[in-house]
N, C-alpha and C. Protein backbone atom coordinates (compact mmCIF):
# COMPACT_ATOMS: atom_id res chain seq x y z
N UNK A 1 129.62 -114.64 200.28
CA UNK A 1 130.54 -113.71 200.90
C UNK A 1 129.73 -112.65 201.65
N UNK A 2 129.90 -112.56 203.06
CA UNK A 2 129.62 -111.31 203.70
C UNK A 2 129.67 -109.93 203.26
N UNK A 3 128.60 -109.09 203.06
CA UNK A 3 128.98 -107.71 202.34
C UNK A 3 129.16 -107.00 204.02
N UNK A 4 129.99 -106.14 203.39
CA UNK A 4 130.57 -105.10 205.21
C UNK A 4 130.54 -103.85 204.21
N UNK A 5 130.09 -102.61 205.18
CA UNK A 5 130.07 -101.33 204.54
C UNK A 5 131.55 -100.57 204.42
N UNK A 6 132.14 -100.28 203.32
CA UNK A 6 133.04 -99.66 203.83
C UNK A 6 133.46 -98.90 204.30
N UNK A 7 134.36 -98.64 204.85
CA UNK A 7 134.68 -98.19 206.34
C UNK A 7 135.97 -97.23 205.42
N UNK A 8 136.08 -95.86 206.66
CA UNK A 8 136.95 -94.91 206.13
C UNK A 8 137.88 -94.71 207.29
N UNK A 9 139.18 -95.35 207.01
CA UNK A 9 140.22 -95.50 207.95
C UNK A 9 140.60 -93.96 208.84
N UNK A 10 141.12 -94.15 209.53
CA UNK A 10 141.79 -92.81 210.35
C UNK A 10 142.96 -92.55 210.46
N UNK A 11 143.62 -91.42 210.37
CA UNK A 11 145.18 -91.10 209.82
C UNK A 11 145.92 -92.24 211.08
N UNK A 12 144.90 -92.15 212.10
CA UNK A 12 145.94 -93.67 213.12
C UNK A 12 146.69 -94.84 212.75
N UNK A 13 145.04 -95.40 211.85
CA UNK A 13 145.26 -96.71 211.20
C UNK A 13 145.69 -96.56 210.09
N UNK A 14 145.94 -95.46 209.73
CA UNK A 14 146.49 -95.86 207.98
C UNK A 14 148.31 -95.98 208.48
N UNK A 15 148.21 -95.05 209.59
CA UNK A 15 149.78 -95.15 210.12
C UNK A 15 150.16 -96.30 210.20
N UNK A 16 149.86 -97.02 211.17
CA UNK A 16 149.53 -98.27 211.30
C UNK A 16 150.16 -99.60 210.21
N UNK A 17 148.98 -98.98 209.62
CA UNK A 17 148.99 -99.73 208.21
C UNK A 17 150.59 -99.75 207.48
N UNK A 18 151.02 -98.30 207.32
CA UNK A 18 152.29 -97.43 206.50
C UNK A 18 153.18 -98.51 207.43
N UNK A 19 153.56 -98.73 208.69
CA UNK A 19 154.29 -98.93 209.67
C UNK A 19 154.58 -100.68 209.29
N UNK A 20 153.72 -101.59 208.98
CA UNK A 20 153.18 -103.13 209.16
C UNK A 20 153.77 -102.77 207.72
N UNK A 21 153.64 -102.31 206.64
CA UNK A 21 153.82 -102.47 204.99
C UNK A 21 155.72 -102.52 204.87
N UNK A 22 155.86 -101.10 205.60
CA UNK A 22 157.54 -101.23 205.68
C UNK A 22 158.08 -102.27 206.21
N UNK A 23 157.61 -102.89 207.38
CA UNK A 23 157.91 -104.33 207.89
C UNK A 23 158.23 -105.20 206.97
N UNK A 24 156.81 -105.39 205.90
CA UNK A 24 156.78 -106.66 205.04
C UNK A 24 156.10 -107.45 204.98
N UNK A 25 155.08 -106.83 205.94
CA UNK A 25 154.13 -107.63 206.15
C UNK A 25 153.03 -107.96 204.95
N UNK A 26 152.41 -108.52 204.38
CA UNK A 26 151.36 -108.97 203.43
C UNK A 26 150.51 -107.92 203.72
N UNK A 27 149.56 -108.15 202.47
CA UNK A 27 148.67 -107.16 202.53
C UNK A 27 146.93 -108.12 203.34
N UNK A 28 147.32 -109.31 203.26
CA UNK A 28 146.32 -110.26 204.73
C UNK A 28 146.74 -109.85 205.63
N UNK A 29 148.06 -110.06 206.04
CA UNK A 29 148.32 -110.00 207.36
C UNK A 29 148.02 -108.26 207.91
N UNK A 30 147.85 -107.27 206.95
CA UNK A 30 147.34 -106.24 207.93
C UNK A 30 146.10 -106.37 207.73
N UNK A 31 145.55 -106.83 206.93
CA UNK A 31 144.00 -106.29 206.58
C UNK A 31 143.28 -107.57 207.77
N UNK A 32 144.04 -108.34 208.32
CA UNK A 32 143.04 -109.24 209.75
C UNK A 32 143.26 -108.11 210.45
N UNK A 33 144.52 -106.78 210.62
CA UNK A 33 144.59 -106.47 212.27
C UNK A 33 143.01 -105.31 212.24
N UNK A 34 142.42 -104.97 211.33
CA UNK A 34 141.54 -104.18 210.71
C UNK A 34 140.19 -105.33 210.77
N UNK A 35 140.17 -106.72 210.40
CA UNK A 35 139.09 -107.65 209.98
C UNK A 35 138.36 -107.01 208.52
N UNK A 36 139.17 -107.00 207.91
CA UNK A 36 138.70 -106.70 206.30
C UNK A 36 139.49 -107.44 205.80
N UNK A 37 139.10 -107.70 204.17
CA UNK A 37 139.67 -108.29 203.28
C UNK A 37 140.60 -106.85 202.89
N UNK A 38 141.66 -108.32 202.09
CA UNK A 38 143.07 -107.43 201.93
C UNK A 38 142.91 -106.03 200.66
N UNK A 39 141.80 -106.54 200.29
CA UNK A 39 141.67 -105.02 198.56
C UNK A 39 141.32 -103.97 199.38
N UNK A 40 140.61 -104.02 200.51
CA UNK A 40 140.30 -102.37 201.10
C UNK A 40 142.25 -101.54 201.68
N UNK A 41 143.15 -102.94 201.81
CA UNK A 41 144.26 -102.29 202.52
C UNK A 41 145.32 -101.57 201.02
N UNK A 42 144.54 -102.76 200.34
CA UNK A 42 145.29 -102.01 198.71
C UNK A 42 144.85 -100.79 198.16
N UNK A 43 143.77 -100.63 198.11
CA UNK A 43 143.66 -99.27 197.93
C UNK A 43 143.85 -98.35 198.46
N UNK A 44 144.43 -98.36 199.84
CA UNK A 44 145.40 -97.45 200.35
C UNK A 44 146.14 -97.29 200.33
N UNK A 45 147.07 -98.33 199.88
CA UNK A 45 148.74 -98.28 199.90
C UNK A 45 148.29 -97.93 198.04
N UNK A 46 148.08 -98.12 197.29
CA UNK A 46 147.65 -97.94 195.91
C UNK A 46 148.13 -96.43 195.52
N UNK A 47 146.95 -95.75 196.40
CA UNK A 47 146.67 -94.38 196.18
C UNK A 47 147.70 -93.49 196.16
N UNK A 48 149.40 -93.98 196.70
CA UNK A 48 150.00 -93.19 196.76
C UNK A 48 151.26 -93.58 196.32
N UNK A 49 151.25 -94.74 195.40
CA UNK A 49 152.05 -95.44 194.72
C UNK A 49 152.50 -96.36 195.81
N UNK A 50 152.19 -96.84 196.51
CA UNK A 50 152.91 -97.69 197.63
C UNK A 50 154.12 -97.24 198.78
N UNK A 51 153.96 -95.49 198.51
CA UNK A 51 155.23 -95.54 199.51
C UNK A 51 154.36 -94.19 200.34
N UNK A 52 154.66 -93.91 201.47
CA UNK A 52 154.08 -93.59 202.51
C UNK A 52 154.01 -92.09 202.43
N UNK A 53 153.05 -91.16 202.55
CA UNK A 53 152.87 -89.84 202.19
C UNK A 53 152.97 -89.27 203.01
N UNK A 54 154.16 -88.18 202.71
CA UNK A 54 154.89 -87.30 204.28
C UNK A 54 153.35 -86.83 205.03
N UNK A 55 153.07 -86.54 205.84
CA UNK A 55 152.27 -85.56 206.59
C UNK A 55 152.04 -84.39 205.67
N UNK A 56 150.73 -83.77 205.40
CA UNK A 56 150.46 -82.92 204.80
C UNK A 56 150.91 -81.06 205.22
N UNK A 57 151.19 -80.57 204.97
CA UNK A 57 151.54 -78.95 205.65
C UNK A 57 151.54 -77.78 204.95
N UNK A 58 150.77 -76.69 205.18
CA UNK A 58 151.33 -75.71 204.17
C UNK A 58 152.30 -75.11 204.37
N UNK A 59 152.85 -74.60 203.13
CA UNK A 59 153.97 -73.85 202.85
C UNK A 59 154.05 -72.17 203.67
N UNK A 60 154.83 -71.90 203.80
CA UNK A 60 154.66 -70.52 204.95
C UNK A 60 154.22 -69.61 203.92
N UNK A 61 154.78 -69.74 202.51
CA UNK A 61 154.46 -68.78 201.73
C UNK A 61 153.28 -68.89 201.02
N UNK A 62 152.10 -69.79 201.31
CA UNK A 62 151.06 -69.98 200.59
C UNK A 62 150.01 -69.24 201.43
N UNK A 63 149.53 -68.45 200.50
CA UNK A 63 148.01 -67.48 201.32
C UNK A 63 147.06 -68.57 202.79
N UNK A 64 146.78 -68.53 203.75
CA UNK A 64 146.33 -68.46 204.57
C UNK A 64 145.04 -68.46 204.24
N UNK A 65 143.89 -69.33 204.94
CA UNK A 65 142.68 -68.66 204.88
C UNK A 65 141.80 -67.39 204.78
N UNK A 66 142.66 -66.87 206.15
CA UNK A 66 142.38 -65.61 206.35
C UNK A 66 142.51 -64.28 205.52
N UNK A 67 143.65 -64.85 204.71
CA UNK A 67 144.23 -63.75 203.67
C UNK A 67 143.11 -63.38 202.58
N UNK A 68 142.55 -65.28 202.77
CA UNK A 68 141.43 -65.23 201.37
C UNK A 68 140.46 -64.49 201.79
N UNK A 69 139.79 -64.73 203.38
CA UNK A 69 138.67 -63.97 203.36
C UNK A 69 138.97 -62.36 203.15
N UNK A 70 140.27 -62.32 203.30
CA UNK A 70 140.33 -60.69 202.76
C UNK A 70 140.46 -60.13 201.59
N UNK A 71 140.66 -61.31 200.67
CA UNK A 71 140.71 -61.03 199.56
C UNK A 71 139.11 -60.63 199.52
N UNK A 72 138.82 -61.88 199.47
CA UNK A 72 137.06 -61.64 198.98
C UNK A 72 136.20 -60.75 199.75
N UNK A 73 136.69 -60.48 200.69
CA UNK A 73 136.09 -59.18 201.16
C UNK A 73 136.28 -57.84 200.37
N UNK A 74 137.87 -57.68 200.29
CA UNK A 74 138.38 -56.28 199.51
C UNK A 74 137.67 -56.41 197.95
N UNK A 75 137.25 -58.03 197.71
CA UNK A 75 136.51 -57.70 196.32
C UNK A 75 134.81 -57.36 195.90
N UNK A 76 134.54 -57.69 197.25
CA UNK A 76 133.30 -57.07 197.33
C UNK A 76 133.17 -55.88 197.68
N UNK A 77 134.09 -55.29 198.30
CA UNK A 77 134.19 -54.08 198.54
C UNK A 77 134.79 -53.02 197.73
N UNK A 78 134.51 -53.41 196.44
CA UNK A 78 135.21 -53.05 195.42
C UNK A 78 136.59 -52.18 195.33
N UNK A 79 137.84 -52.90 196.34
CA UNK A 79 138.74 -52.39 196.09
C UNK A 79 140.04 -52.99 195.12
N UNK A 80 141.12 -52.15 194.84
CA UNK A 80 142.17 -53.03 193.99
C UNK A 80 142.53 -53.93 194.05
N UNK A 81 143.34 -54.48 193.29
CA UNK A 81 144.55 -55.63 193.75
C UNK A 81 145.49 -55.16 194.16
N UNK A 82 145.44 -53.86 193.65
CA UNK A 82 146.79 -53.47 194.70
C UNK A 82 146.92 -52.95 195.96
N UNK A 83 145.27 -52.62 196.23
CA UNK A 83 145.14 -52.13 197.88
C UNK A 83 144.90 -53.65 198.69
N UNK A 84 144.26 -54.59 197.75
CA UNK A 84 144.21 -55.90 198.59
C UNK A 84 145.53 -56.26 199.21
N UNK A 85 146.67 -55.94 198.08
CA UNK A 85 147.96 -56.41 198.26
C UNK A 85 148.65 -56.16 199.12
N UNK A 86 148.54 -54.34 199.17
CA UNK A 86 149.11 -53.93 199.93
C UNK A 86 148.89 -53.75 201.75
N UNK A 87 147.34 -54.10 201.59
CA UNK A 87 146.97 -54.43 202.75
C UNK A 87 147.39 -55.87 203.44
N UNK A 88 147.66 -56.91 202.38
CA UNK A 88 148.08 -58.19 203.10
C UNK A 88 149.71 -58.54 203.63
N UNK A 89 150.37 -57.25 202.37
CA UNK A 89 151.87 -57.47 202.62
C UNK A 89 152.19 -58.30 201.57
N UNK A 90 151.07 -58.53 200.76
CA UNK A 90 151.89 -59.76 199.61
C UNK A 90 151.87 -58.68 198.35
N UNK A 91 152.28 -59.91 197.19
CA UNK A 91 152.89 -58.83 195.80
C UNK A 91 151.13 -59.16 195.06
N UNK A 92 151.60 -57.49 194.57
CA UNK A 92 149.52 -57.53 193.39
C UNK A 92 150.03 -58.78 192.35
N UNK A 93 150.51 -59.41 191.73
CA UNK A 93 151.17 -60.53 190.86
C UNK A 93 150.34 -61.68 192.09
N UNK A 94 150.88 -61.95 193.20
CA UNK A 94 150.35 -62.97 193.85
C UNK A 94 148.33 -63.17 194.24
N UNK A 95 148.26 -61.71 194.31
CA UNK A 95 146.82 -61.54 194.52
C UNK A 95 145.69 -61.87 193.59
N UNK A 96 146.47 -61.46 192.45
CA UNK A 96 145.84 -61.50 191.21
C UNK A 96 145.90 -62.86 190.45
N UNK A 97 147.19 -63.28 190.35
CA UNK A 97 147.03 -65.05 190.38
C UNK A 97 146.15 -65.73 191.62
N UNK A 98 145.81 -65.44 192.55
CA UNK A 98 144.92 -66.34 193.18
C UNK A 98 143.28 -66.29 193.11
N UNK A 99 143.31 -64.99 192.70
CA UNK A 99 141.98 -64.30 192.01
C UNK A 99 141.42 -65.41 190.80
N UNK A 100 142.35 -65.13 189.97
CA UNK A 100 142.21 -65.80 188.20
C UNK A 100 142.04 -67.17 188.54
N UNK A 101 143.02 -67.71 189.38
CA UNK A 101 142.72 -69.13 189.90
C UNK A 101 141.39 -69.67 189.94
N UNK A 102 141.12 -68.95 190.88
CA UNK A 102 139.68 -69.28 191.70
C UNK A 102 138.30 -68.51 191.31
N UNK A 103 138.11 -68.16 190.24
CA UNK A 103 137.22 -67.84 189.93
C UNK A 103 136.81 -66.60 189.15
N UNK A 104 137.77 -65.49 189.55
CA UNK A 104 137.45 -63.93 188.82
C UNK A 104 137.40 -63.09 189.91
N UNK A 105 137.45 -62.02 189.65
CA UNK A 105 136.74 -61.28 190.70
C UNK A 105 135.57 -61.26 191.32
N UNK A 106 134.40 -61.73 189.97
CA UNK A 106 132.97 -61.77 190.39
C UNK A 106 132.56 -62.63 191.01
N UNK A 107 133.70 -64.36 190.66
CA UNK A 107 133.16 -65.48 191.23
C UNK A 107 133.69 -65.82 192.93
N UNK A 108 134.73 -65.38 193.18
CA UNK A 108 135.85 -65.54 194.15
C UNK A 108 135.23 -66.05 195.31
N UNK A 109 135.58 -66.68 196.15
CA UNK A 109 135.04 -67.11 197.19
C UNK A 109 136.33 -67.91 198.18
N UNK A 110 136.37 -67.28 199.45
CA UNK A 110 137.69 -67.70 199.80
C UNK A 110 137.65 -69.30 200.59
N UNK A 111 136.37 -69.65 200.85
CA UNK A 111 136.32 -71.04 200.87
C UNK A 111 136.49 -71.96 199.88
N UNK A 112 135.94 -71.84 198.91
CA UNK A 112 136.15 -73.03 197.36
C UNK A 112 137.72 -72.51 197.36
N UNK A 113 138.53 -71.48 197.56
CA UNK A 113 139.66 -70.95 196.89
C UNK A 113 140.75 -72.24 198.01
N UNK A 114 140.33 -72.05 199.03
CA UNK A 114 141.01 -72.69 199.75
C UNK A 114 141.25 -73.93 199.69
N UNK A 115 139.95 -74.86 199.60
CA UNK A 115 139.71 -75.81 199.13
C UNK A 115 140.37 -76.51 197.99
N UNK A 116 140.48 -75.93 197.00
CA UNK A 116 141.06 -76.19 195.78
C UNK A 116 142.39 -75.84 195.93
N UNK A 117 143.12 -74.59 196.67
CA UNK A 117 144.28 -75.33 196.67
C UNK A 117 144.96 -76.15 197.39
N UNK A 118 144.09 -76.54 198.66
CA UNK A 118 144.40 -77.65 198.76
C UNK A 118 144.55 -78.95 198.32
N UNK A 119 143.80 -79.01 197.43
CA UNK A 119 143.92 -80.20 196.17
C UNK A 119 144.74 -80.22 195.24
N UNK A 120 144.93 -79.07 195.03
CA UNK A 120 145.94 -78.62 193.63
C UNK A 120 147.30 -79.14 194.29
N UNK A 121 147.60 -79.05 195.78
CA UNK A 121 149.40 -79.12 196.19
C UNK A 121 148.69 -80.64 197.09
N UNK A 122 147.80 -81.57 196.33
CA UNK A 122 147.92 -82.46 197.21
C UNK A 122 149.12 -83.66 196.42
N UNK A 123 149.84 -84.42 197.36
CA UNK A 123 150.91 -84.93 196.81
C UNK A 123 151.02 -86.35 197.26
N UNK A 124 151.66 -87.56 197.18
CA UNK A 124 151.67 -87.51 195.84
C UNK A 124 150.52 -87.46 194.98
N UNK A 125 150.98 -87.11 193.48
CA UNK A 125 149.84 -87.66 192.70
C UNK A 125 149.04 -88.99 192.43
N UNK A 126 148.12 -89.16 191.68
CA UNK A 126 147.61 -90.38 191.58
C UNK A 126 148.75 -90.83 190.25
N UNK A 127 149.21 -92.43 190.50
CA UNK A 127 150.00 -92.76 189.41
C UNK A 127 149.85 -92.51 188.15
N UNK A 128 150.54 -91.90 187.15
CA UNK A 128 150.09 -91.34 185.95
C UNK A 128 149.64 -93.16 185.05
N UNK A 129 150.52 -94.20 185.21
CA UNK A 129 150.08 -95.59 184.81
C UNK A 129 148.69 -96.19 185.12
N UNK A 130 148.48 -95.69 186.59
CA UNK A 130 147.09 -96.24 187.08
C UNK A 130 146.08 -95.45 186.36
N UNK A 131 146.48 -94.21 186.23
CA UNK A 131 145.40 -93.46 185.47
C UNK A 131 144.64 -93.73 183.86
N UNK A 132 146.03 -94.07 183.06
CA UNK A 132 145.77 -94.01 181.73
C UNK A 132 146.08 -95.28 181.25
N UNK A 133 145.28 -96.85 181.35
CA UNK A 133 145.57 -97.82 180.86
C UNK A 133 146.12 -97.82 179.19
N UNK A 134 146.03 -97.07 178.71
CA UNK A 134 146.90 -97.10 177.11
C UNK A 134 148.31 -97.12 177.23
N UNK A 135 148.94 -95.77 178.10
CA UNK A 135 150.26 -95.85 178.73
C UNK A 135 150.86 -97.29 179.07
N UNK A 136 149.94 -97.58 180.20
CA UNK A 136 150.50 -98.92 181.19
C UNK A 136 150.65 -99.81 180.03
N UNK A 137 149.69 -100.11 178.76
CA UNK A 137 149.70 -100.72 178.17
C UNK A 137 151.57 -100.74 177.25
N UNK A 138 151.66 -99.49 176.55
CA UNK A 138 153.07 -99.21 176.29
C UNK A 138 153.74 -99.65 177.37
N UNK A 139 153.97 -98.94 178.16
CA UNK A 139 154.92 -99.50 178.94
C UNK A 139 155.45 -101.07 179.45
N UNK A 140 154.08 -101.78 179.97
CA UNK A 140 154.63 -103.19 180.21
C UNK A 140 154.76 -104.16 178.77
N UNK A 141 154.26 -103.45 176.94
CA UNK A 141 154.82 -104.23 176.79
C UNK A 141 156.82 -103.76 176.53
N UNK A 142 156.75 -102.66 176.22
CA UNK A 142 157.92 -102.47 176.33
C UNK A 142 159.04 -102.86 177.23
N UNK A 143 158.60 -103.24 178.86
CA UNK A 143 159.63 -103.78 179.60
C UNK A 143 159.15 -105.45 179.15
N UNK A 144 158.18 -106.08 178.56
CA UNK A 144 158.74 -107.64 178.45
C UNK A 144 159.31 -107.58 176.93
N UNK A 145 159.59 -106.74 176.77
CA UNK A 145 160.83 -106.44 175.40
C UNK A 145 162.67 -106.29 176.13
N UNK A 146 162.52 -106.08 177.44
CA UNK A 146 163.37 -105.84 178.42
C UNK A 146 164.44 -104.51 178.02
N UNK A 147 163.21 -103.66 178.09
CA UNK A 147 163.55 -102.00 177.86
C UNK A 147 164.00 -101.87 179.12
N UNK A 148 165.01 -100.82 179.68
CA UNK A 148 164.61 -100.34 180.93
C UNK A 148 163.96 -99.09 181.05
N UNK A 149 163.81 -98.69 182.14
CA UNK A 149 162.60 -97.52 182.64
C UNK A 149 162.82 -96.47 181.62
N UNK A 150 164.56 -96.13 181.56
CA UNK A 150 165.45 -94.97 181.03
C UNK A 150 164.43 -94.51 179.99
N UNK A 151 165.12 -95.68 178.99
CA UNK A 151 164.88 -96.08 177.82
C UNK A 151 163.10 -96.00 177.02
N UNK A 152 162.10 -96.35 178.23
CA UNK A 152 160.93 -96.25 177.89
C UNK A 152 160.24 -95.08 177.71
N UNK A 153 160.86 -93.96 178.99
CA UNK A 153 160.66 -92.68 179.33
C UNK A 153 161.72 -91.90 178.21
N UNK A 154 162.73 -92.37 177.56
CA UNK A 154 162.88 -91.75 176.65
C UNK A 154 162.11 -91.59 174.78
N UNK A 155 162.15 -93.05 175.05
CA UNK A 155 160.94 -93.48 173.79
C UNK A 155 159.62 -93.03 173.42
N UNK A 156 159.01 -92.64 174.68
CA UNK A 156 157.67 -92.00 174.62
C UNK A 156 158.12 -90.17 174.54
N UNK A 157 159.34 -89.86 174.67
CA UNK A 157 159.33 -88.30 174.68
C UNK A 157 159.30 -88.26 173.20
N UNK A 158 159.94 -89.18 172.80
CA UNK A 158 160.29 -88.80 171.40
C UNK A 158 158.80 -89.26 170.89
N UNK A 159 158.26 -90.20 170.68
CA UNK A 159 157.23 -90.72 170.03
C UNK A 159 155.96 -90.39 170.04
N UNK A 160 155.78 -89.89 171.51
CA UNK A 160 154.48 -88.88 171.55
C UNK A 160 154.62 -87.23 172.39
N UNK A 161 155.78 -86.86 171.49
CA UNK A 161 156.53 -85.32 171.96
C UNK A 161 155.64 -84.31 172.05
N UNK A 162 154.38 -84.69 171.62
CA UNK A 162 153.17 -83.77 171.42
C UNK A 162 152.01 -83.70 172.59
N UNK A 163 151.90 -84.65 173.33
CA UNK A 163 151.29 -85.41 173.84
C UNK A 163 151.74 -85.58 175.31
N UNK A 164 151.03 -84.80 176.31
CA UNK A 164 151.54 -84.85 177.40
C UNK A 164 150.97 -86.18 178.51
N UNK A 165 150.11 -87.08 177.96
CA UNK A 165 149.02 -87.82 178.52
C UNK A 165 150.28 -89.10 178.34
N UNK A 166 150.83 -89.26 177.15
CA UNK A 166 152.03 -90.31 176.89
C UNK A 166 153.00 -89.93 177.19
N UNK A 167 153.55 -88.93 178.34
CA UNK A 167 155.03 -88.87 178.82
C UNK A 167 154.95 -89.05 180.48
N UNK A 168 155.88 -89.98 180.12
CA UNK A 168 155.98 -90.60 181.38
C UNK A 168 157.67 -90.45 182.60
N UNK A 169 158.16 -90.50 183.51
CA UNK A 169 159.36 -90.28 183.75
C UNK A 169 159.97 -91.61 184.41
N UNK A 170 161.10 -92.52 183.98
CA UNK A 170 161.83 -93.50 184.31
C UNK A 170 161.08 -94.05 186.00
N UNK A 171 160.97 -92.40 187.03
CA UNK A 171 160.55 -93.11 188.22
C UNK A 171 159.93 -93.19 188.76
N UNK A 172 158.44 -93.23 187.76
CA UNK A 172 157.11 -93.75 188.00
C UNK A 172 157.23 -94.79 187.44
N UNK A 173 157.63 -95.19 186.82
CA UNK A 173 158.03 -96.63 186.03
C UNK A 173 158.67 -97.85 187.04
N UNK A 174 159.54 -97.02 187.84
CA UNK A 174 160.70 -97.71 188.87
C UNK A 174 159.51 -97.80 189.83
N UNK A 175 158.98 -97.22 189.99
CA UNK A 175 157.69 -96.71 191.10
C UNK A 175 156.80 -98.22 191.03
N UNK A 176 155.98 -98.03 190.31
CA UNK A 176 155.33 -99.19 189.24
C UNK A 176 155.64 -100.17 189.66
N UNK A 177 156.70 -100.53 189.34
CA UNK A 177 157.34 -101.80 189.47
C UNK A 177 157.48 -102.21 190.75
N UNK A 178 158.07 -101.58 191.64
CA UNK A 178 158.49 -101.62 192.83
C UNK A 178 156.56 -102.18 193.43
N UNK A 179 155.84 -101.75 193.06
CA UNK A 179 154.12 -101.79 193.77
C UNK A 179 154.11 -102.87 193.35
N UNK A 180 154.22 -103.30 191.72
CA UNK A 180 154.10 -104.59 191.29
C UNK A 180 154.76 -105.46 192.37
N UNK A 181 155.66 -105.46 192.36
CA UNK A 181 156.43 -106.47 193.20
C UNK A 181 156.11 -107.10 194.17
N UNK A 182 155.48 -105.55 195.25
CA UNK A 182 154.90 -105.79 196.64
C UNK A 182 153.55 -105.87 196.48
N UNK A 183 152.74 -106.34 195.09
CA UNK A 183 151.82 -107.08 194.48
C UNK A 183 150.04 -105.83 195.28
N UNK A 184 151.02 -104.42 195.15
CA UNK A 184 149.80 -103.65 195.84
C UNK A 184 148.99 -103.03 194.33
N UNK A 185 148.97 -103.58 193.07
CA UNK A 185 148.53 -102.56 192.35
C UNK A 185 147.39 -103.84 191.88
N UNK A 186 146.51 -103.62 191.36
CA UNK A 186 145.54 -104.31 190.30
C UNK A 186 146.18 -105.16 189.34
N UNK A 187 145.34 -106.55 188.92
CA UNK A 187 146.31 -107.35 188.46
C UNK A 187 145.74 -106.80 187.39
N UNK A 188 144.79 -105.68 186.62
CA UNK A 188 144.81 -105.96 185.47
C UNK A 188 146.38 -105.10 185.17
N UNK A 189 146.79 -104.40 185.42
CA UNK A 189 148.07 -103.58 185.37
C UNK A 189 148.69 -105.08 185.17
N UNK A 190 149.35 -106.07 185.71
CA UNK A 190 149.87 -106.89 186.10
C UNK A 190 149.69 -107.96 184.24
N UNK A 191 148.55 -108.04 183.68
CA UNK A 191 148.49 -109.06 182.97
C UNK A 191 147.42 -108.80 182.07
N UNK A 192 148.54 -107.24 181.14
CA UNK A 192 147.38 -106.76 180.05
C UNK A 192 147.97 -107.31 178.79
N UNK A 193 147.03 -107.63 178.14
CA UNK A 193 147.61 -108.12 176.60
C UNK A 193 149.02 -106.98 176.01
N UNK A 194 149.14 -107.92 175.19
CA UNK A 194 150.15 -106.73 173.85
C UNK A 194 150.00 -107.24 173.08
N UNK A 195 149.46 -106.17 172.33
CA UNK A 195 149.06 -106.23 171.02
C UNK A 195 149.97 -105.99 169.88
């Protein structure tokens, strides 16, 4: 087999890609219009449970870059949270949560701050099933018991009520399934023992 380096698509081609998947098309038939094998097109459609991720945007009400460099300026300049605040127009509650966030006062830095929340509101998440094979494990054997989603997501509230790593919600489950179907997830998901 030919080794090829992999290659890091462009919001064009992943469009592209999003556009050919809603069609119905296979996951060959896009990965020739690219000349890759079809697992590089799965791990894109993968990453976001298989359904297409709005355009990214911030919120009007989320601090601004600029806001940050003023934060971290007013904190080197050893002023309040409440003169930071009142200088930005926002509430000392908001200033001060983005402070604690990101580091302290001493650590603050309005680049990492930014950075991170951009990660923090990135959406969707990674599948909570893809993440934690013990879960996936509960779960598929519970649906070849022919639980439905409801029912599974209610079973685990009760059974591991303690335990936020084992709660799961009916429509990541529906989610799941739906990827299964359109055969975009890993077969080990697909054909794990039960024990």
């Amino acid at each position: 087999m030919k080794y090829r380096p992999r290659i890091y698509y462009s919001e064009s081609q992943k469009a592209l890609m999003w556009e050919r998947w809603r069609k119905g098309d296979s996951l060959q038939q896009i990965a020739q219009l690219f000349d890759r094998n079809h697992s590089s097109i799965q791990r894109i459609l993968a990453e976001t449970g298989g359904i297409q991720p709005r355009p990214r945007c911030r919120s009007r009400l989320a601090l601004t870059l600029a806001e940050r460099e003023e934060i971290s300026r007013g904190l080197v300049s050893g002023h309040s949270i409440r003169s930071i605040a009142t200088l930005l127009r926002r509430a000392p509650s908001t200033i001060s949560r983005e402070i604690h966030r990101n580091g302290g006062q001493l650590d603050y830095r309005a680049s990492h701050a930014e950075q991170a929340s951009w990660e923090r509101a990135k959406r969707p998440k990674t599948c909570k099933l893809a993440e934690n094979p013990n879960l996936a494990h509960l779960v598929a054997s519970k649906l070849k018991l022919q639980w439905s989603p409801e029912q599974i997501a209610g079973w685990l509230k009760q059974a591991y009520s303690g335990n936020e790593d084992y709660q799961v919600s009916h429509e990541t489950i529906y989610r799941t399934l739906f990827i299964q179907a359109r055969g975009a997830l890993k077969k080990e998901l697909l054909t794990q023992d039960i024990r």
